[in-house]
C-alpha atoms as a PDB file:
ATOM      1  CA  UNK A   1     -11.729  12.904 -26.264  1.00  0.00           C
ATOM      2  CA  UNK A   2      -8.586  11.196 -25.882  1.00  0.00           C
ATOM      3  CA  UNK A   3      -8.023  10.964 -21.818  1.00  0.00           C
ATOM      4  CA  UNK A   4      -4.459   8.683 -21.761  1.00  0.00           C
ATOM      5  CA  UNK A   5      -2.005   7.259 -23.997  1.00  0.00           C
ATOM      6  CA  UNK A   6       0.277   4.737 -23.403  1.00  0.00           C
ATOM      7  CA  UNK A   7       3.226   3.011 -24.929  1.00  0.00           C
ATOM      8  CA  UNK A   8       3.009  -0.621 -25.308  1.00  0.00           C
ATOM      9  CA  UNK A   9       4.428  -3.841 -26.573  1.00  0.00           C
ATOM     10  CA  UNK A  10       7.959  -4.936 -27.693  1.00  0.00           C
ATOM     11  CA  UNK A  11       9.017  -1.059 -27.276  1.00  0.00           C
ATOM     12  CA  UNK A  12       8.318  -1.407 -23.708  1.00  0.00           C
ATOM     13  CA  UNK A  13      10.426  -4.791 -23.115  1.00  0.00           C
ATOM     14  CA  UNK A  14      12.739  -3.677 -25.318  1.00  0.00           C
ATOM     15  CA  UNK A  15      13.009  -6.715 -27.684  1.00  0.00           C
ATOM     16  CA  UNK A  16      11.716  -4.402 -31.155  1.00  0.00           C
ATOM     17  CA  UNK A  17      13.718  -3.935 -33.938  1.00  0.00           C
ATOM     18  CA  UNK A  18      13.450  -1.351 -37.146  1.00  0.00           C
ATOM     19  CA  UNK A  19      10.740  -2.890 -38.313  1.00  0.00           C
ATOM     20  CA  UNK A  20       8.638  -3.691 -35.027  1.00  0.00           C
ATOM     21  CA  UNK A  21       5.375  -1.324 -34.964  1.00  0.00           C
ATOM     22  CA  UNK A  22       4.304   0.663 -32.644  1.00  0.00           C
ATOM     23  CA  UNK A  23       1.459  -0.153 -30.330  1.00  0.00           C
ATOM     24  CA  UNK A  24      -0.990   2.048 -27.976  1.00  0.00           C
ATOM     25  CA  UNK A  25      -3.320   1.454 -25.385  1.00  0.00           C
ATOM     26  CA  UNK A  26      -5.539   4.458 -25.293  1.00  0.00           C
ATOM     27  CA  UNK A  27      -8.383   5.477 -22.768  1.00  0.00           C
ATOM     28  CA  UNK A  28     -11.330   7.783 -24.462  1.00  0.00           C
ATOM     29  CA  UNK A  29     -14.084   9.259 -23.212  1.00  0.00           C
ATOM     30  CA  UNK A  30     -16.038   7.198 -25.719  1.00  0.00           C
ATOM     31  CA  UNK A  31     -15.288   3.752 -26.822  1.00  0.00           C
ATOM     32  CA  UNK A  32     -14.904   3.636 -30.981  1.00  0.00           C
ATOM     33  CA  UNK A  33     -13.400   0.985 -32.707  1.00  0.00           C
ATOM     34  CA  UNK A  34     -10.130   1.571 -34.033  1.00  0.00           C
ATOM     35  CA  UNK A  35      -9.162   0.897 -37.430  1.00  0.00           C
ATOM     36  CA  UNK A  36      -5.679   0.857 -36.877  1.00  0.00           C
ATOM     37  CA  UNK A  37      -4.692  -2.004 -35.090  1.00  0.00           C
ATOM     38  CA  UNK A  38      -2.186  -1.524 -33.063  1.00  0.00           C
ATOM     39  CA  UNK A  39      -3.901   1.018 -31.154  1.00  0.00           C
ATOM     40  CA  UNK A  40      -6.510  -0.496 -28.095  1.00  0.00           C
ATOM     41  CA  UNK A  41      -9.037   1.522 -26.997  1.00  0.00           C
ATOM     42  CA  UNK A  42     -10.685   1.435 -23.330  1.00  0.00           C
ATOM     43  CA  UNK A  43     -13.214   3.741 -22.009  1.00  0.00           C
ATOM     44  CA  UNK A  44     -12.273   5.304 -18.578  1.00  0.00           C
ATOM     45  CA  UNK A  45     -14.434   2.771 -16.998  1.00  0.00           C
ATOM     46  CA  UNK A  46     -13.219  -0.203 -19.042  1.00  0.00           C
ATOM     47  CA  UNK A  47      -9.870   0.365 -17.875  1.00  0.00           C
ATOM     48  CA  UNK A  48     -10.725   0.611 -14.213  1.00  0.00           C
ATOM     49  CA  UNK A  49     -12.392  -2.539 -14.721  1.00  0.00           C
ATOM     50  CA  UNK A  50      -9.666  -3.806 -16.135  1.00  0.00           C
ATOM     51  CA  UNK A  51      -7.783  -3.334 -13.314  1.00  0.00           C
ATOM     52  CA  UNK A  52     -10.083  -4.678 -11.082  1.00  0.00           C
ATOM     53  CA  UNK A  53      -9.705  -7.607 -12.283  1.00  0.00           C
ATOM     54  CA  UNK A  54      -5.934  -7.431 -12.639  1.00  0.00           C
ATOM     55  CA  UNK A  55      -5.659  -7.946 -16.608  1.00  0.00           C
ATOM     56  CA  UNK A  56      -2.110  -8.033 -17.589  1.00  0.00           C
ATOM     57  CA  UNK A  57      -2.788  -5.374 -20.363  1.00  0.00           C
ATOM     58  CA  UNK A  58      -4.033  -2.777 -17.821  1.00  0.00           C
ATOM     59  CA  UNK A  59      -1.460  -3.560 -15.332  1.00  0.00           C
ATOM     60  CA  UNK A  60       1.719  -3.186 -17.774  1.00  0.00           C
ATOM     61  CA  UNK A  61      -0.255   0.231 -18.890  1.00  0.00           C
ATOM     62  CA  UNK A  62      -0.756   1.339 -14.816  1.00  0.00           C
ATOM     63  CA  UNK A  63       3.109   0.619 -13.989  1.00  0.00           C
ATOM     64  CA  UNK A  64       4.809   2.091 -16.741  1.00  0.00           C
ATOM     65  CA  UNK A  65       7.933   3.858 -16.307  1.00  0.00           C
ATOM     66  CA  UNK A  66       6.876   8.144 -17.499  1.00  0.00           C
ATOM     67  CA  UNK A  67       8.943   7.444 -20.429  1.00  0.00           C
ATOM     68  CA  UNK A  68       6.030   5.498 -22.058  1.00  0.00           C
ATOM     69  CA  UNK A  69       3.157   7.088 -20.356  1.00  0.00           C
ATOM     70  CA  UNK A  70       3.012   9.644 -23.634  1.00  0.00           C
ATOM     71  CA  UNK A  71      -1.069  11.464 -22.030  1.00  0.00           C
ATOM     72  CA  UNK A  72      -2.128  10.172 -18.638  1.00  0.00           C
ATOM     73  CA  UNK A  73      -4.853  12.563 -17.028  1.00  0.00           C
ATOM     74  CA  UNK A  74      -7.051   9.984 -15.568  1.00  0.00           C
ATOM     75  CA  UNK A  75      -6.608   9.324 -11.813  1.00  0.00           C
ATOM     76  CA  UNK A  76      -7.122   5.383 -11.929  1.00  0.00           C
ATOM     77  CA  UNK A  77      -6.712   3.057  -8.729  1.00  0.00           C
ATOM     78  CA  UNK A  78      -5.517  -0.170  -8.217  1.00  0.00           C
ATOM     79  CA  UNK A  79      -5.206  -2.302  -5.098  1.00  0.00           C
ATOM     80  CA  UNK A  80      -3.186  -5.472  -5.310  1.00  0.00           C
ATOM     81  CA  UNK A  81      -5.804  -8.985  -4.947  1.00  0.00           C
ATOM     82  CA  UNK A  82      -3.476 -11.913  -4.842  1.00  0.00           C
ATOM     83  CA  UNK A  83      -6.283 -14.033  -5.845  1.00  0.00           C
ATOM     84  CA  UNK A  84      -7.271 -12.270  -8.657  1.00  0.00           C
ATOM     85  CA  UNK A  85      -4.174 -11.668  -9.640  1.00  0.00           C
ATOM     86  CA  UNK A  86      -3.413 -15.453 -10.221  1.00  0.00           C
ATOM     87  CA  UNK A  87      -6.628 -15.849 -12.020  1.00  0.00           C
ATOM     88  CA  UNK A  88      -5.623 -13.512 -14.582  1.00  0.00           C
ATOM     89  CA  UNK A  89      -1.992 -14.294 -15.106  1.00  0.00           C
ATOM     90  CA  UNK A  90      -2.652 -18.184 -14.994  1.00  0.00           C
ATOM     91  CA  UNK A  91      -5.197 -18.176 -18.038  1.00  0.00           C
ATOM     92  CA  UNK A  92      -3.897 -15.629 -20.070  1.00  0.00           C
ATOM     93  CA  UNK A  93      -0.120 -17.463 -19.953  1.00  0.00           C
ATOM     94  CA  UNK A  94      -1.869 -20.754 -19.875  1.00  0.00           C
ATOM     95  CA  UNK A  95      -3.845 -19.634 -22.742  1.00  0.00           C
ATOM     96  CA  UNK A  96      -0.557 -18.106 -24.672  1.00  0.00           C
ATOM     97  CA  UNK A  97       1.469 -21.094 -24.249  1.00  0.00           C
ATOM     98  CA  UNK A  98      -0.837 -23.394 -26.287  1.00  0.00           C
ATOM     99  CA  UNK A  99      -1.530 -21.145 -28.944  1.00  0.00           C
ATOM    100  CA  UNK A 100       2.457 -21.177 -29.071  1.00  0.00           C
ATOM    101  CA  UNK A 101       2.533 -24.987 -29.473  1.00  0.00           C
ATOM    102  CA  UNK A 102      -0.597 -24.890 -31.974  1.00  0.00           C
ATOM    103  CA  UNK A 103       1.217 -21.639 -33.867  1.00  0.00           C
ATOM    104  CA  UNK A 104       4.200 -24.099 -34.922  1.00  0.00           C
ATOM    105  CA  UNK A 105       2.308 -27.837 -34.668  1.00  0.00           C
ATOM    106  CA  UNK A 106      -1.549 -27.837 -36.295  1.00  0.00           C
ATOM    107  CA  UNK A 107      -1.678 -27.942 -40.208  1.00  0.00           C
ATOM    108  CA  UNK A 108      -3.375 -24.911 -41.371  1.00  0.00           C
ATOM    109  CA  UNK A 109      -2.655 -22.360 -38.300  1.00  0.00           C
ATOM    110  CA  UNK A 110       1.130 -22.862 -38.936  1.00  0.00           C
ATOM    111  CA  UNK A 111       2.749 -19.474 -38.172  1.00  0.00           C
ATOM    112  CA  UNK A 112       6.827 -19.663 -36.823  1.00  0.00           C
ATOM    113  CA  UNK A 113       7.204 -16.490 -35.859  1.00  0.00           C
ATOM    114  CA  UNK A 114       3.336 -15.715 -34.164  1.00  0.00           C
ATOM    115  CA  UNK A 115       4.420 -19.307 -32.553  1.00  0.00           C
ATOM    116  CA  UNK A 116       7.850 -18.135 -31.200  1.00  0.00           C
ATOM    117  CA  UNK A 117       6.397 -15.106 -29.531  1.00  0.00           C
ATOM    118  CA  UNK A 118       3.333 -16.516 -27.786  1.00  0.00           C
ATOM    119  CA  UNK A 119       5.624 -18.822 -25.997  1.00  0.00           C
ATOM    120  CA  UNK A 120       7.667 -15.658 -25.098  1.00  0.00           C
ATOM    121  CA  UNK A 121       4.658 -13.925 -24.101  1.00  0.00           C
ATOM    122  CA  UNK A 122       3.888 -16.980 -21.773  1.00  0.00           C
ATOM    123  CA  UNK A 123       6.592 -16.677 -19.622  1.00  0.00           C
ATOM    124  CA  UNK A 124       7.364 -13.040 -19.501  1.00  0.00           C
ATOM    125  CA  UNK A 125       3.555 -12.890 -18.159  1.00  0.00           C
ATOM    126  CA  UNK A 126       4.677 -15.276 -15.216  1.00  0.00           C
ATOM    127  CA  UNK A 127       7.396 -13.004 -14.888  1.00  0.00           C
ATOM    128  CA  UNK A 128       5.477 -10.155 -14.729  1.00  0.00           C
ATOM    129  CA  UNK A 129       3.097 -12.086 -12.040  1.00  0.00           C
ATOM    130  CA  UNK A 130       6.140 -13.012 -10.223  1.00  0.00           C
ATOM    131  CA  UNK A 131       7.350  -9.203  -9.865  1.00  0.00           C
ATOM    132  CA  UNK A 132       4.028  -8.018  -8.725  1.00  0.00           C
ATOM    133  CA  UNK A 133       3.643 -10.889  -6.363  1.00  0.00           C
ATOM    134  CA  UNK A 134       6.743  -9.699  -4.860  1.00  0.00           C
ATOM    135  CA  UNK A 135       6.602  -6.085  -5.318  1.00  0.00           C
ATOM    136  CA  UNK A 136       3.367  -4.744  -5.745  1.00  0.00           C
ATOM    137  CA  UNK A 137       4.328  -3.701  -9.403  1.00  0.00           C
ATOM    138  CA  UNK A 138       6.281  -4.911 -12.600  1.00  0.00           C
ATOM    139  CA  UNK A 139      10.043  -3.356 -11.735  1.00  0.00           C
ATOM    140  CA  UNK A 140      11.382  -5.194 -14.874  1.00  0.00           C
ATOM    141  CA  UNK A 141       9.503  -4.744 -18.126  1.00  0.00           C
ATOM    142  CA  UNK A 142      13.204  -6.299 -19.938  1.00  0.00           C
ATOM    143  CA  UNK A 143      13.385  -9.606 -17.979  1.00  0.00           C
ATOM    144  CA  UNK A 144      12.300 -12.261 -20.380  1.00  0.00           C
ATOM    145  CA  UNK A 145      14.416 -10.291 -23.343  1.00  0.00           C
ATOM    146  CA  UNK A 146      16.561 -13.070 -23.351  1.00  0.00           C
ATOM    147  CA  UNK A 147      14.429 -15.548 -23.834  1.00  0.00           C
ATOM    148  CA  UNK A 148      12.778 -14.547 -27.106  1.00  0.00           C
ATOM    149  CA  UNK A 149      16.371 -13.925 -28.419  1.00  0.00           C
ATOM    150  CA  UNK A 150      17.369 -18.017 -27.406  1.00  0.00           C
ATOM    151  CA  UNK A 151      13.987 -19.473 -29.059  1.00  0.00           C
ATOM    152  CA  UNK A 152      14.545 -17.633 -32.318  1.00  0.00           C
ATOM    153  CA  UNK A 153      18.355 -19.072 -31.777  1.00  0.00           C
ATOM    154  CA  UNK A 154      17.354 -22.483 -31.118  1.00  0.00           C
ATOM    155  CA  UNK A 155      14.620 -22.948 -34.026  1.00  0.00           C
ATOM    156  CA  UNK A 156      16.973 -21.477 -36.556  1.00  0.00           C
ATOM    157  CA  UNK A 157      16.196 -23.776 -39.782  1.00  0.00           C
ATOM    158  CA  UNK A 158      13.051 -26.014 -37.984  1.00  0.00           C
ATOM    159  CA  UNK A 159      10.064 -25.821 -38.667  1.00  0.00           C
ATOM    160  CA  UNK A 160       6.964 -27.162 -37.832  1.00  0.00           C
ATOM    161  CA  UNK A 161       6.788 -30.157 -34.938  1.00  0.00           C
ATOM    162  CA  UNK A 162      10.856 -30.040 -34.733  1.00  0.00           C
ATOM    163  CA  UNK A 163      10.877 -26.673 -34.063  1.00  0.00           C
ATOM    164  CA  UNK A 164       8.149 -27.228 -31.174  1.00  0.00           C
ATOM    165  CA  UNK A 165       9.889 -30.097 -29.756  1.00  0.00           C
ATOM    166  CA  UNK A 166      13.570 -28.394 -29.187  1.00  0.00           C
ATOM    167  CA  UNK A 167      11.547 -25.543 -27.295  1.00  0.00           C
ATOM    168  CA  UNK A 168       9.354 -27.443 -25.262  1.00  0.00           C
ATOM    169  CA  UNK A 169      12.165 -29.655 -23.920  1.00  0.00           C
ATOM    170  CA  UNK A 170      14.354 -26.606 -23.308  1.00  0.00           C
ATOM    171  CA  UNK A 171      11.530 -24.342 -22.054  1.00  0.00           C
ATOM    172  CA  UNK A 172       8.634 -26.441 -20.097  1.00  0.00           C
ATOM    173  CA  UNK A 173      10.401 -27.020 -17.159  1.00  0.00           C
ATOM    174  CA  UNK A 174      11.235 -23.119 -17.141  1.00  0.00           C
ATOM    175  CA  UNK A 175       7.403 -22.485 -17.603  1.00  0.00           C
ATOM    176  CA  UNK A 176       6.329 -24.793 -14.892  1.00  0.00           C
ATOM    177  CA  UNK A 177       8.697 -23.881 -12.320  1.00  0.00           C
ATOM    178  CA  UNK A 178       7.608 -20.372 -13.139  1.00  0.00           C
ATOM    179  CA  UNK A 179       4.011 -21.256 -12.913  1.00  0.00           C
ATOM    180  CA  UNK A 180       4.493 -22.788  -9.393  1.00  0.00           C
ATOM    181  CA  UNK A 181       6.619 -19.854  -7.974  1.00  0.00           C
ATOM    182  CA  UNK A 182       3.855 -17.897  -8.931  1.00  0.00           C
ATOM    183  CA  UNK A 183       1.080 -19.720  -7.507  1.00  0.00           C
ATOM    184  CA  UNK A 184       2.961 -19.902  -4.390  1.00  0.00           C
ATOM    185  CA  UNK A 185       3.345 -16.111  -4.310  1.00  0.00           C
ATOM    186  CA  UNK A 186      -0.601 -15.507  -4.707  1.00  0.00           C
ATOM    187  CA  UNK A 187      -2.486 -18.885  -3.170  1.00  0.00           C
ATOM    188  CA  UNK A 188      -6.362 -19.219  -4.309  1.00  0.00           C
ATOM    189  CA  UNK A 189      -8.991 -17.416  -3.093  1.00  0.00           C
ATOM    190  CA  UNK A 190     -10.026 -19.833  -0.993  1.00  0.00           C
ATOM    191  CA  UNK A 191      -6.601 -20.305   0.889  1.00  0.00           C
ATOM    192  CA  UNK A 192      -5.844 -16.613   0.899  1.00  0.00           C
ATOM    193  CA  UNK A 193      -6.698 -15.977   4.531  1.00  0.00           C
ATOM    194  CA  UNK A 194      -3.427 -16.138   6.663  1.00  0.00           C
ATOM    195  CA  UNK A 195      -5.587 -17.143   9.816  1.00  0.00           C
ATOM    196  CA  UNK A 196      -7.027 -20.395   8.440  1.00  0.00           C
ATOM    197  CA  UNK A 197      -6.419 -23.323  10.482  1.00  0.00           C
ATOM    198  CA  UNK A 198      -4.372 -25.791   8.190  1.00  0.00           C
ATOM    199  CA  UNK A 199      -5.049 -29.032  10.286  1.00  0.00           C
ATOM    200  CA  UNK A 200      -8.860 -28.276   9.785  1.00  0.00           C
ATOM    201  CA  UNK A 201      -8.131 -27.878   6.166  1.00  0.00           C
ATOM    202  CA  UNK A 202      -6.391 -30.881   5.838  1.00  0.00           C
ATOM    203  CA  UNK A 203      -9.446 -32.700   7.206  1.00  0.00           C
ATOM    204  CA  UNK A 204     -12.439 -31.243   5.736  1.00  0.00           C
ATOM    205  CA  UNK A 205     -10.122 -32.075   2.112  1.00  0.00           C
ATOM    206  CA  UNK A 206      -9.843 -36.245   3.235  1.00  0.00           C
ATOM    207  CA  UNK A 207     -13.482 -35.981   4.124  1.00  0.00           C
ATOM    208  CA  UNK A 208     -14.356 -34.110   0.712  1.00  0.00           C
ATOM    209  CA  UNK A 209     -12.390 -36.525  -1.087  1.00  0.00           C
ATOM    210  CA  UNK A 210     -13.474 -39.812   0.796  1.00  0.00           C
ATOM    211  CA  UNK A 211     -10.165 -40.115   1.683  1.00  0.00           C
ATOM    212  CA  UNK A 212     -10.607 -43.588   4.416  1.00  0.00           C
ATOM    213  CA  UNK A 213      -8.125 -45.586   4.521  1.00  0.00           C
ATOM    214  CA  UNK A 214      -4.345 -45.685   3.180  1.00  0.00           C
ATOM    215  CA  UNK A 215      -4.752 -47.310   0.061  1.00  0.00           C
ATOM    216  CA  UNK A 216      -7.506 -44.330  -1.086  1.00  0.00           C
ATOM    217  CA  UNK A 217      -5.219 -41.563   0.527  1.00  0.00           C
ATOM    218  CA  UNK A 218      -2.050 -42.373  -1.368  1.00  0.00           C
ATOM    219  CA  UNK A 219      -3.962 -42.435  -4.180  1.00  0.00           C
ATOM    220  CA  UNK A 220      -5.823 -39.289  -4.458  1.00  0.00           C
ATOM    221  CA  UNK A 221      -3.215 -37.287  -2.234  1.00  0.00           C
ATOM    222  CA  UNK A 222      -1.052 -37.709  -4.796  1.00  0.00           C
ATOM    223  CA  UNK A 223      -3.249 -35.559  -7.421  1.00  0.00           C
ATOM    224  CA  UNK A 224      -3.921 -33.005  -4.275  1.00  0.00           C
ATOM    225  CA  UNK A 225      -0.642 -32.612  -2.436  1.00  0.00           C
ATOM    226  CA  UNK A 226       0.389 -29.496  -4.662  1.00  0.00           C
ATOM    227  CA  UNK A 227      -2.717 -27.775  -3.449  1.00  0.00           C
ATOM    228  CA  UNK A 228      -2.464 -28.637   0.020  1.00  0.00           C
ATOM    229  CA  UNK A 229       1.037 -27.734   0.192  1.00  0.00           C
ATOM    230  CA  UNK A 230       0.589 -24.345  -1.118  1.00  0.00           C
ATOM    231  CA  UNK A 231      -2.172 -23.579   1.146  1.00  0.00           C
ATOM    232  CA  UNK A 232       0.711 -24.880   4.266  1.00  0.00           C
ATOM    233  CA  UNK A 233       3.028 -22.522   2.885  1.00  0.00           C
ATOM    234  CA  UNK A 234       0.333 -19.271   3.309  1.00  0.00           C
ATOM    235  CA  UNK A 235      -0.659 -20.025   7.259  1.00  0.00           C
ATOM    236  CA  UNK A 236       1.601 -17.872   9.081  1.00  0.00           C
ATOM    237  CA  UNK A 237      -0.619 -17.418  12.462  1.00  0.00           C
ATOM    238  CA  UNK A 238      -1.709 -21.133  12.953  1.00  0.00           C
ATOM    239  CA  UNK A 239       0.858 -23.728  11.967  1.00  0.00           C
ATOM    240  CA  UNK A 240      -0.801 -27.193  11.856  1.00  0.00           C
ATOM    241  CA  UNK A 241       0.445 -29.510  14.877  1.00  0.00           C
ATOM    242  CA  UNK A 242       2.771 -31.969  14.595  1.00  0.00           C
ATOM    243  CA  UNK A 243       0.724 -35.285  13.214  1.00  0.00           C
ATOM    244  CA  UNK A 244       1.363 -38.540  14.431  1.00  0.00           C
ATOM    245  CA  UNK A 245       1.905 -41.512  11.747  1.00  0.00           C
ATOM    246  CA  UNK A 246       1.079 -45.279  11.890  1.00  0.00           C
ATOM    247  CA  UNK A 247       4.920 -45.639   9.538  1.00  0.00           C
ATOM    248  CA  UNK A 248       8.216 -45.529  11.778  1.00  0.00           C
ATOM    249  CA  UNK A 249      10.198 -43.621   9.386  1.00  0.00           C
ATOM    250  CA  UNK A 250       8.903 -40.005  10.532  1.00  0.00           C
ATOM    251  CA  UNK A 251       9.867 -38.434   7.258  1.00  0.00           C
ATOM    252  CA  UNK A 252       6.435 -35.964   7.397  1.00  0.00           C
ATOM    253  CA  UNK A 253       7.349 -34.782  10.953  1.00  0.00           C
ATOM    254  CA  UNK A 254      10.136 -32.356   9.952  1.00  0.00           C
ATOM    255  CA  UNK A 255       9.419 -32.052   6.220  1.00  0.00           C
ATOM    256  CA  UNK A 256       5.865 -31.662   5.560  1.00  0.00           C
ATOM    257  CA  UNK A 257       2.551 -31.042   6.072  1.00  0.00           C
ATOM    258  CA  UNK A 258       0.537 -32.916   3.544  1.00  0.00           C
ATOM    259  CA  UNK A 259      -1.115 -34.946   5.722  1.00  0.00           C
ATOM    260  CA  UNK A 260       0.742 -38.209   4.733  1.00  0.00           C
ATOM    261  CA  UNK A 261       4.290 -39.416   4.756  1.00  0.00           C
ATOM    262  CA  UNK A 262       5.999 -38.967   1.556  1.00  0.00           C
ATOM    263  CA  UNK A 263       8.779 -41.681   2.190  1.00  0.00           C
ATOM    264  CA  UNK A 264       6.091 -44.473   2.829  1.00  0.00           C
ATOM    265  CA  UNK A 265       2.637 -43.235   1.739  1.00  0.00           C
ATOM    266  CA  UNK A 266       1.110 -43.928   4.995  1.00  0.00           C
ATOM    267  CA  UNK A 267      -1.556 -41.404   6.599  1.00  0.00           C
ATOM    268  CA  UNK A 268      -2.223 -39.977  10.030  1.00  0.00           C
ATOM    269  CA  UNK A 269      -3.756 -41.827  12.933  1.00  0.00           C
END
């Protein structure tokens, strides 16, 4: 028995045209396997689990504007995880971002326009993130529109590696500024806990990292700084004390807390 029915895909964003199909994420009673495919089924239980675990699909479904919510009778629940959230967002536009590259680059799997709208989907799934970071829901299901419009623009008549190569140097810096906004909005599980003491942290990481003297810290800070900053930027209750530096220079005092000076390398004392 169907239990809801909702609208989904490039109907939702808005970026279909007369010839885009129409896709449905259903929730049954039982599960059966569709033979149409462009219509996903979930039990009732699948799709709570789904959004348990924050997956994108069941999250665009659980937001929707009424418009596209065409049956809803079920009375599902979702509490915003931070943690989980970035789990799920990271790999799936991770994931989507590749197969965009190896759509339009590997012999054999060649396929433009599949290409074109992975690495769509790979950003507008940051974006998503990014809006329920900040909001608790997707506000914007149209954000990215413009984007899918300017990489069909900008491939017009390449193909293959050229066609990969003019996106990727207009569009990776996009993604990975995206990708660390997003990551700063919902920190690791780990780090999530507001009243962790980031001078302790900052410690037990040298330790785990046999971090002794200057040479090893500049070193192997270098490949950790991004995740000790972000975990900085989430303690609210306990700001780390001011550190004192065997340098002159005193760049770290006022503009970070990585545990080393930036302008010199040099660690604490």
């Amino acid at each position: 028995m169907l239990l809801d029915k909702y609208c989904f895909g490039s109907r939702v964003y808005g970026t279909h045209n007369d010839d885009s199909d129409y896709d449905y994420i259903v929730v049954d009673s039982k599960y059966y396997a569709s033979m149409d495919t462009n219509i996903h089924v979930y039990t009732q239980k699948d799709f709570q689990r789904a959004l348990d675990q924050h997956e994108i699909a069941a999250l665009e479904c659980f937001f929707l504007p009424e418009e596209f919510k065409i049956k809803q009778t079920c009375n599902f629940k979702f509490t915003l995880d931070k943690a989980k959230l970035r789990r799920s967002i990271s790999t799936i536009s991770s994931n989507s971002f590749v197969k965009g590259k190896k759509k339009l680059t590997v012999m054999g799997d060649y396929d433009k326009k599949l290409g074109i709208k992975s690495v769509f989907h790979s950003l507008r799934i940051l974006e998503f993130g990014i809006q329920i970071g900040y909001n608790g829901k997707i506000v914007n299901y149209g954000a990215m529109n413009w984007l899918l419009t300017d990489l069909y623009k900008i491939t017009e008549g390449l193909e293959n590696q050229s066609a990969w190569e003019v996106i990727e140097d207009k569009y990776k810096k996009l993604y990975n500024a995206k990708a660390s906004e997003f990551k700063q909005l919902c920190p690791k599980e780990v780090l999530k806990n507001k009243t962790t003491n980031a001078h302790d942290f900052i410690s037990k990481l040298i330790t785990k990292y046999g971090i002794v003297n200057s040479r090893d810290f500049s070193a192997e800070m270098r490949e950790y700084l991004g995740e000790i900053e972000e975990s900085i930027k989430i303690v609210q209750d306990s700001p780390p004390p001011m550190l004192e530096f065997k340098c002159s220079c005193r760049w770290f005092e006022s503009n970070c807390f990585s545990g080393a000076c930036r302008n010199c390398g040099l660690p604490k004392k």
